[in-house]
C-alpha atoms as a PDB file:
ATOM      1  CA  UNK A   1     -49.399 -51.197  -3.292  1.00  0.00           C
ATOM      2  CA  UNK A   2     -52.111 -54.155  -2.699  1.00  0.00           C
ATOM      3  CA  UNK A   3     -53.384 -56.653  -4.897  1.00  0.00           C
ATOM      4  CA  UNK A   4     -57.202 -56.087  -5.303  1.00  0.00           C
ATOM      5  CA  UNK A   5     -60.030 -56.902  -7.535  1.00  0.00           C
ATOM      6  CA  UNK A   6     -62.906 -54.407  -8.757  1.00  0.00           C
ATOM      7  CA  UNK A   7     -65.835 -56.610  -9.128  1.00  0.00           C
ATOM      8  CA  UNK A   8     -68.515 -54.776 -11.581  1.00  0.00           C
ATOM      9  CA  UNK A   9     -72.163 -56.013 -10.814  1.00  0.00           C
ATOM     10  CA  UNK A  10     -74.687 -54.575 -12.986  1.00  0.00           C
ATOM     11  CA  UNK A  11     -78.563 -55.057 -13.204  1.00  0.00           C
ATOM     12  CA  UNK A  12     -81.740 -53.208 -14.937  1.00  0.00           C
ATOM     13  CA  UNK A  13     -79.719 -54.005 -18.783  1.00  0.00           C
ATOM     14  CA  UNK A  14     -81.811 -51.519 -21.429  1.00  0.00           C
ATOM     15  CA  UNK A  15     -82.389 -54.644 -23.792  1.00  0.00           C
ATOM     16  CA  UNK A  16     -81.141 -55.544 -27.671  1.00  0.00           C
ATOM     17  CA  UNK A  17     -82.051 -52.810 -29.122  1.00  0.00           C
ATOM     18  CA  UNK A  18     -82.794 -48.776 -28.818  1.00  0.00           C
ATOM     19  CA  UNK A  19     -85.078 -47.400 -30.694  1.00  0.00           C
ATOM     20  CA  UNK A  20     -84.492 -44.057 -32.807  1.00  0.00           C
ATOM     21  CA  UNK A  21     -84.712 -40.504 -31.593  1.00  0.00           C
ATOM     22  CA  UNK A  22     -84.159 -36.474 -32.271  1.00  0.00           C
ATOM     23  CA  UNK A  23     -80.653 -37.084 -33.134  1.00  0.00           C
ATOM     24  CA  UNK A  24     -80.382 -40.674 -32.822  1.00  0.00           C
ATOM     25  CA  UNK A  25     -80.326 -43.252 -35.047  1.00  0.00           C
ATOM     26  CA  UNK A  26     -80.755 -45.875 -32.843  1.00  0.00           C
ATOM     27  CA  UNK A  27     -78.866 -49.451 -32.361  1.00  0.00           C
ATOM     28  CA  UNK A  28     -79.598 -52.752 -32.353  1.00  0.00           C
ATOM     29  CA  UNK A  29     -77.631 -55.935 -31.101  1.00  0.00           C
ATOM     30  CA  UNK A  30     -76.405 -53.740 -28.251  1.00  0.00           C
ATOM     31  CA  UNK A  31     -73.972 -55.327 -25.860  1.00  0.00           C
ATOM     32  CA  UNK A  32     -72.234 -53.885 -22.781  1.00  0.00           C
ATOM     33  CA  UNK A  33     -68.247 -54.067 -22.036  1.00  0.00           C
ATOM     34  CA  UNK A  34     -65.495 -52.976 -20.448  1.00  0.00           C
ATOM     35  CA  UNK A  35     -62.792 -51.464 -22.041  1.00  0.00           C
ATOM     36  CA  UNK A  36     -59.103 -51.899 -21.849  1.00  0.00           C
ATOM     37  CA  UNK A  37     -57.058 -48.994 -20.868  1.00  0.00           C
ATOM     38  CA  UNK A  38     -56.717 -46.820 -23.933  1.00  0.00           C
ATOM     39  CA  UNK A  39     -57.772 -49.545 -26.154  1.00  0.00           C
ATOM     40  CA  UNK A  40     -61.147 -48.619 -27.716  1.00  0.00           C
ATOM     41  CA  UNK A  41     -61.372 -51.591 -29.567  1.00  0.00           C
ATOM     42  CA  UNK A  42     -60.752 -54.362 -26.622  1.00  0.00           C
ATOM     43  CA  UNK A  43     -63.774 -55.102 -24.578  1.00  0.00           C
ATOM     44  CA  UNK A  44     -63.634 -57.886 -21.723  1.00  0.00           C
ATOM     45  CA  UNK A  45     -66.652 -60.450 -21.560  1.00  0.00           C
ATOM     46  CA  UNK A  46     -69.249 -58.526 -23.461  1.00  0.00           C
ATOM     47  CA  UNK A  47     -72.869 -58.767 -21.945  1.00  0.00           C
ATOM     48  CA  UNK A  48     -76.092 -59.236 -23.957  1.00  0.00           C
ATOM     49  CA  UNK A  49     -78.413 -55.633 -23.613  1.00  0.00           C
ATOM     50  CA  UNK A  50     -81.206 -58.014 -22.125  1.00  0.00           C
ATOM     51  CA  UNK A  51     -79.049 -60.362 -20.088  1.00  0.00           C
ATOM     52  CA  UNK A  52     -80.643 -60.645 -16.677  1.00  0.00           C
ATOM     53  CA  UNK A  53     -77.221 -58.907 -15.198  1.00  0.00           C
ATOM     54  CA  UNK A  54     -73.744 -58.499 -16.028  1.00  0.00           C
ATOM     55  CA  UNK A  55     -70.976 -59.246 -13.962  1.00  0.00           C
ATOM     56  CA  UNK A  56     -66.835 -57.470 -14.633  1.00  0.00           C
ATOM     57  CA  UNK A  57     -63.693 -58.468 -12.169  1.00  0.00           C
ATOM     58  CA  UNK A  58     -60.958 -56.789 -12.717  1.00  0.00           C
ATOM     59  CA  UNK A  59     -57.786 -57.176 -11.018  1.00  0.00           C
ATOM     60  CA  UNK A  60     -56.292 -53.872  -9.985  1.00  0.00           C
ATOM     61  CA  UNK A  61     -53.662 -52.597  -7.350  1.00  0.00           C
ATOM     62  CA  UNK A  62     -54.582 -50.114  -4.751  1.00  0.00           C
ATOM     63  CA  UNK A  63     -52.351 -47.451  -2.914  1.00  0.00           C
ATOM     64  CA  UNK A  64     -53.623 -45.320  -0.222  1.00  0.00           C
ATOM     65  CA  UNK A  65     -52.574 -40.887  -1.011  1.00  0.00           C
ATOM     66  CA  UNK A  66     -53.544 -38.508   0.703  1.00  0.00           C
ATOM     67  CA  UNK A  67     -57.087 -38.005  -0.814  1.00  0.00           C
ATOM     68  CA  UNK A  68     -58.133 -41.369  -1.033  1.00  0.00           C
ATOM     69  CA  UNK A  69     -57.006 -44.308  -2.735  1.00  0.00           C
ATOM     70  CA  UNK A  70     -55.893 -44.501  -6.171  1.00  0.00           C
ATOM     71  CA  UNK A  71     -56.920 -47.831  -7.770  1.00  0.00           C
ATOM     72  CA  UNK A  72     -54.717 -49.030 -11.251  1.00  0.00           C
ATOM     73  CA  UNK A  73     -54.896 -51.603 -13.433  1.00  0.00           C
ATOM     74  CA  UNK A  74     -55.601 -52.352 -17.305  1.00  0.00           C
ATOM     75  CA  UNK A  75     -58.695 -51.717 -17.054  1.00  0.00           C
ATOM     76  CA  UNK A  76     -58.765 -48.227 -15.228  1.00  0.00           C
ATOM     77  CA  UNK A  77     -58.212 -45.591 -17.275  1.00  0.00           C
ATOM     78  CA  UNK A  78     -57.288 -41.657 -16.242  1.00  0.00           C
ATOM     79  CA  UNK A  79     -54.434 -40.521 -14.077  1.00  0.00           C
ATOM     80  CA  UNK A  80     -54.124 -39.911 -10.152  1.00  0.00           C
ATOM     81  CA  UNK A  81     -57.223 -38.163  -8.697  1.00  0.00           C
ATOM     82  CA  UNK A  82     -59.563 -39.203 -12.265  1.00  0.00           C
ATOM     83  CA  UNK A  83     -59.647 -42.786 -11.884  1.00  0.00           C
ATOM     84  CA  UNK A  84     -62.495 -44.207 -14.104  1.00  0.00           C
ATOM     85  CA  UNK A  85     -63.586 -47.359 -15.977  1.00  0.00           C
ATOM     86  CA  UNK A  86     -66.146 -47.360 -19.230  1.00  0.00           C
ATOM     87  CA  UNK A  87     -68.455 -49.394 -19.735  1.00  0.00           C
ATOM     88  CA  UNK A  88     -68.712 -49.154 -24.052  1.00  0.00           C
ATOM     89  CA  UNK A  89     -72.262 -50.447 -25.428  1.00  0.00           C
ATOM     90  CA  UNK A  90     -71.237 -51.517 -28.735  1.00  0.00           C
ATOM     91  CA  UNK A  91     -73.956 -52.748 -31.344  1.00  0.00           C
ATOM     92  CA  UNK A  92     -73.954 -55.223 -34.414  1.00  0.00           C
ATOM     93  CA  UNK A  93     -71.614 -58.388 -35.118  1.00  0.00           C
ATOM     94  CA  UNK A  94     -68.355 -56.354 -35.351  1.00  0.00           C
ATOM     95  CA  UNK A  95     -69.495 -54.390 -31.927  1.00  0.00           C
ATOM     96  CA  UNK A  96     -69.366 -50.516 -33.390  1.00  0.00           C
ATOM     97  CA  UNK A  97     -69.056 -48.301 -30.210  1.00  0.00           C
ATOM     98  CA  UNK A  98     -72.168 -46.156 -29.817  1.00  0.00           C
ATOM     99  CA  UNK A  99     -72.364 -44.617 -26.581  1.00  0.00           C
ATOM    100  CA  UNK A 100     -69.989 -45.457 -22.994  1.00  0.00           C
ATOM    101  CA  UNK A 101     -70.998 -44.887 -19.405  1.00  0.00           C
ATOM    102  CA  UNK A 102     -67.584 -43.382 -17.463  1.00  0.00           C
ATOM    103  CA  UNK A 103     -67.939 -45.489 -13.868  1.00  0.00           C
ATOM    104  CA  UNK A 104     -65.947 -42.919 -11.952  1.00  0.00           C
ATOM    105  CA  UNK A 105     -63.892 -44.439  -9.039  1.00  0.00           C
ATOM    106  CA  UNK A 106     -62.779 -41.613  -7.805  1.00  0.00           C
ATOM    107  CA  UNK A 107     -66.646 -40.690  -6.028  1.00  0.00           C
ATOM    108  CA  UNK A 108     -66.607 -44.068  -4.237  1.00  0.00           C
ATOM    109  CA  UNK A 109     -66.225 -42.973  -0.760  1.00  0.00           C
ATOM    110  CA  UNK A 110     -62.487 -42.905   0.774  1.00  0.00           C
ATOM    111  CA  UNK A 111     -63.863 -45.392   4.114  1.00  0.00           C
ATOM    112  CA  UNK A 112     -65.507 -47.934   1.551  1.00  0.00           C
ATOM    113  CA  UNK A 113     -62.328 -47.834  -0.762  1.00  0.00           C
ATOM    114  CA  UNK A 114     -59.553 -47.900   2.081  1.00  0.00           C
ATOM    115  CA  UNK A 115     -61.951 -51.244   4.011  1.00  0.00           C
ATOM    116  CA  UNK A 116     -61.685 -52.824   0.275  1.00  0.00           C
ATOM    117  CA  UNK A 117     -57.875 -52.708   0.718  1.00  0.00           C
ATOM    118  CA  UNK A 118     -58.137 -54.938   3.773  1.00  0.00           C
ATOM    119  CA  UNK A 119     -60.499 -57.182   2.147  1.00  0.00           C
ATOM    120  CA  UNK A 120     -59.253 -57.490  -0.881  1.00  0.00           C
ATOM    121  CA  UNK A 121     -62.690 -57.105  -3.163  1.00  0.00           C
ATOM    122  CA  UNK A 122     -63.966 -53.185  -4.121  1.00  0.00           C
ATOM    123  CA  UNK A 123     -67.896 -54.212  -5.407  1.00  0.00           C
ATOM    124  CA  UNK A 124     -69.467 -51.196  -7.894  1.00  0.00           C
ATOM    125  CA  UNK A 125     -72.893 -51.896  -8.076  1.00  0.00           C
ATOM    126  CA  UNK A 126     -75.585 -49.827 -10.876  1.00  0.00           C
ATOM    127  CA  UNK A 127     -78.368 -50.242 -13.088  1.00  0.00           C
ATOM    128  CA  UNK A 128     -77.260 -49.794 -16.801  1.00  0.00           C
ATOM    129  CA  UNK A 129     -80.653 -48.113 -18.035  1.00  0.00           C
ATOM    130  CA  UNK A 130     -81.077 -44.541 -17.632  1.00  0.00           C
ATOM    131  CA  UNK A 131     -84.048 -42.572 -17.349  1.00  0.00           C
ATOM    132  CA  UNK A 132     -85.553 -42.461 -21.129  1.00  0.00           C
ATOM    133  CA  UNK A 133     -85.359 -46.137 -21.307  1.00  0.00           C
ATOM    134  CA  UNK A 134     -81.656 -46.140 -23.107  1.00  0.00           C
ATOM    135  CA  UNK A 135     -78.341 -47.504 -22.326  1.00  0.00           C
ATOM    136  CA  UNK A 136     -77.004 -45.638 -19.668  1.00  0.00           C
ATOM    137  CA  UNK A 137     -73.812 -43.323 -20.306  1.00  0.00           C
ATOM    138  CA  UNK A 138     -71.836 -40.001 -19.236  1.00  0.00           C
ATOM    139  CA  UNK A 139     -69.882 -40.157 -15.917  1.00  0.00           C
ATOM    140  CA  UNK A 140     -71.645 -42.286 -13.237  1.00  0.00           C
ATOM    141  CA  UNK A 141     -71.258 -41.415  -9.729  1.00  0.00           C
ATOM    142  CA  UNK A 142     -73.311 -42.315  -6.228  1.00  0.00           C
ATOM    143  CA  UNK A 143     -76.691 -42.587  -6.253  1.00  0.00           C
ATOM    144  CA  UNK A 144     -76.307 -44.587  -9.155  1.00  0.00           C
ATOM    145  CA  UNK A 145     -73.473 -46.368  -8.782  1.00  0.00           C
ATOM    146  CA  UNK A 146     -72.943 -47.707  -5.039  1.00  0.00           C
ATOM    147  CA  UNK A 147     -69.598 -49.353  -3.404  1.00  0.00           C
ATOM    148  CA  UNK A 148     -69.042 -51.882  -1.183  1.00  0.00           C
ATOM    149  CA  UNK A 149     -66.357 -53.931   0.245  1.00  0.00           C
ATOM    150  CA  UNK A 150     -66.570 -57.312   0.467  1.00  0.00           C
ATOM    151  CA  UNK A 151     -64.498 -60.544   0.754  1.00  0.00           C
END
């Protein structure tokens, strides 16, 4: 196992609020998070919804298998092969979970992944709107979400 750190890098945040639909009451005081491994209710560094960008490093550990490599950590939730981390928008002073995006490590390519072992830094880089204007959510693979590694 390695030592490595997922560095989340975010840009194009919906805003502080989203407006009511069909089926949706809307939110306002929206913030963006990550969220601990199977703890719903423990978000690191929440982000304004109109913060210019918002930035995540986690520290992880990363093993090469034969598919790929499987990245771990407290923030990295699923088991071998289903690596993910959410993103939870949350709304209002006590941050009420309304809606996650599902970052899906798994669909960052094996090359970029196994190059962020040597270098010690795995970069995930994605707009957080999606295409109606809200806070983005449901699993989030390339084109929207790219990798890089760096360091």
């Amino acid at each position: 196992m390695t030592g490595m750190q997922l560095r989340i890098e975010a840009v194009d945040l919906p805003g502080r609020e989203c407006g009511a639909g069909p089926g949706f009451p809307g939110y306002r005081d929206i913030h963006v998070a990550v969220q601990r491994r199977a703890k719903r209710d423990e978000l690191l560094d929440p982000q304004p919804g109109d913060a210019p960008h918002a930035k995540w490093t986690l520290e992880c550990t990363a093993k090469p298998t034969p598919t790929g490599v499987d990245i771990t950590g407290r923030y990295v939730q699923g088991g071998p092969g289903g690596r993910f981390v959410y993103l939870n928008w949350v709304s209002g002073a006590d941050f009420t979970l309304f809606r996650r995006a599902k970052l899906l490590l798994e669909e960052i390519d094996r090359e970029t992944a196994e190059a962020a072992m040597g270098t010690g830094l795995l970069v995930a880089r994605l707009g957080l709107t999606d295409a109606k204007g809200h806070p983005l959510c449901a699993a989030v693979r390339p084109p929207l979400v790219t990798g890089t590694a760096e360091g």
